[in-house]
Protein backbone atom coordinates (compact mmCIF):
# COMPACT_ATOMS: atom_id res chain seq x y z
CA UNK A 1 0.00 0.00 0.00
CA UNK A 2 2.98 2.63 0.84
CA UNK A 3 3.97 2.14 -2.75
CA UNK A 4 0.26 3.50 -3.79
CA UNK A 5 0.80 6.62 -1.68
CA UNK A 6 -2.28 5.77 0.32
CA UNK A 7 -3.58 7.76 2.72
CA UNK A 8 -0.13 10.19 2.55
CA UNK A 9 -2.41 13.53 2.01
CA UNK A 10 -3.47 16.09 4.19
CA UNK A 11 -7.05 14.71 4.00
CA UNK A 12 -6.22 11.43 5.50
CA UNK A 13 -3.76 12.65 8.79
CA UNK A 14 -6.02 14.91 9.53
CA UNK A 15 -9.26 13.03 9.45
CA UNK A 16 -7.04 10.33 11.41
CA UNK A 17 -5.65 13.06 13.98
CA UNK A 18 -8.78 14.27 14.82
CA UNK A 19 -10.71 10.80 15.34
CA UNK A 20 -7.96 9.66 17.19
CA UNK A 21 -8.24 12.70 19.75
CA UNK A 22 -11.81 11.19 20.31
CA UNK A 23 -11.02 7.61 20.90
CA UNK A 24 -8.24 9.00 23.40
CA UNK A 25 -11.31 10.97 25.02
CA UNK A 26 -14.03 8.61 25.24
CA UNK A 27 -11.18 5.80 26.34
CA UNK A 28 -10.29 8.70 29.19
CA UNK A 29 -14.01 8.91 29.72
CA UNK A 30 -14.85 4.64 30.24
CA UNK A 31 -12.28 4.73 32.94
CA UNK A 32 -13.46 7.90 34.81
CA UNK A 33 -17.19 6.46 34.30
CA UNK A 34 -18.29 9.99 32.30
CA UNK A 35 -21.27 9.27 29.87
CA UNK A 36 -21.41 12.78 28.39
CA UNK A 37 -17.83 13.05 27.95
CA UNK A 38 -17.75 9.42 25.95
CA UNK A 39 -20.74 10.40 23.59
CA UNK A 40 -18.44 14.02 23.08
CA UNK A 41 -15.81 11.75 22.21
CA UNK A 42 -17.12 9.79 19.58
CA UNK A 43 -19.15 12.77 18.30
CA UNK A 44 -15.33 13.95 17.68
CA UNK A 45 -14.55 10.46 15.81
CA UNK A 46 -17.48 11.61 13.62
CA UNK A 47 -16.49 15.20 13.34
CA UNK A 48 -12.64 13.86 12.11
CA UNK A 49 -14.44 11.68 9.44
CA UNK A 50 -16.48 14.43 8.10
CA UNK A 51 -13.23 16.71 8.53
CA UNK A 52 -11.31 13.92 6.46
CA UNK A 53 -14.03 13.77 3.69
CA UNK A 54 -14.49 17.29 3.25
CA UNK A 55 -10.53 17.95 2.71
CA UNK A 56 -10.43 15.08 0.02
CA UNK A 57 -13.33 16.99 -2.02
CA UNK A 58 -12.01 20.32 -1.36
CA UNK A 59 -8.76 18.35 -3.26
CA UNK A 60 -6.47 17.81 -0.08
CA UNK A 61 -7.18 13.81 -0.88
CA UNK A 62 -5.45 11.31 -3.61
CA UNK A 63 -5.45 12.80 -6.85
CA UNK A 64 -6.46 10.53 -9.71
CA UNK A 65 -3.55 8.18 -11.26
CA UNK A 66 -2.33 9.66 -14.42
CA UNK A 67 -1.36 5.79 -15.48
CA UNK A 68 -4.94 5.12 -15.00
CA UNK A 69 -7.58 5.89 -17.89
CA UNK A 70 -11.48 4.06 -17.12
CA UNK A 71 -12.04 1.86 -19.56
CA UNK A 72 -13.92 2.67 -22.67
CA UNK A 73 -17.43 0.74 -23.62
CA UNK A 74 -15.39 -1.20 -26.48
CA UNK A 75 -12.53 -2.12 -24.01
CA UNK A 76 -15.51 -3.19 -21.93
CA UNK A 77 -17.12 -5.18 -24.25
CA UNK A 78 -14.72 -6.59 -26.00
CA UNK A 79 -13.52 -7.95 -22.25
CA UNK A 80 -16.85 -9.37 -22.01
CA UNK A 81 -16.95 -10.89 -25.67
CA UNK A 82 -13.62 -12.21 -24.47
């Protein structure tokens, strides 16, 4: 996977970054028996996906492949003909 680049963009460590600040605060929060403080915590974990997913479509994510082209409908069926 390294060799794909995956998840190296800005997106992706800080939709990581942010989620794992919640699991470290709703972990805190089972020990110290705190019911509003774990349901802030994984409302966090939420907030850092949504974070994540709006960086990727502002273009913070993985770009397109330049080595990859979608396949045309005669490539396609020709593959199914095939």
């Amino acid at each position: 996977m390294a060799a794909a680049a995956h998840g190296h963009t800005p997106a992706a460590w800080t939709g990581v970054v942010i989620a794992f600040v919640g699991f470290c605060v709703s972990g805190v929060a089972m020990i110290i028996p705190n019911v509003v403080l774990v349901i802030a915590g994984l409302a966090v974990v939420l907030i850092g996906g949504v974070v994540g997913k709006a960086m990727s479509m502002a273009g913070m994510g993985k770009q397109p492949s330049k080595n990859f082209a979608p396949a045309t409908t005669e490539e396609r069926s020709a593959v199914a003909a095939g």
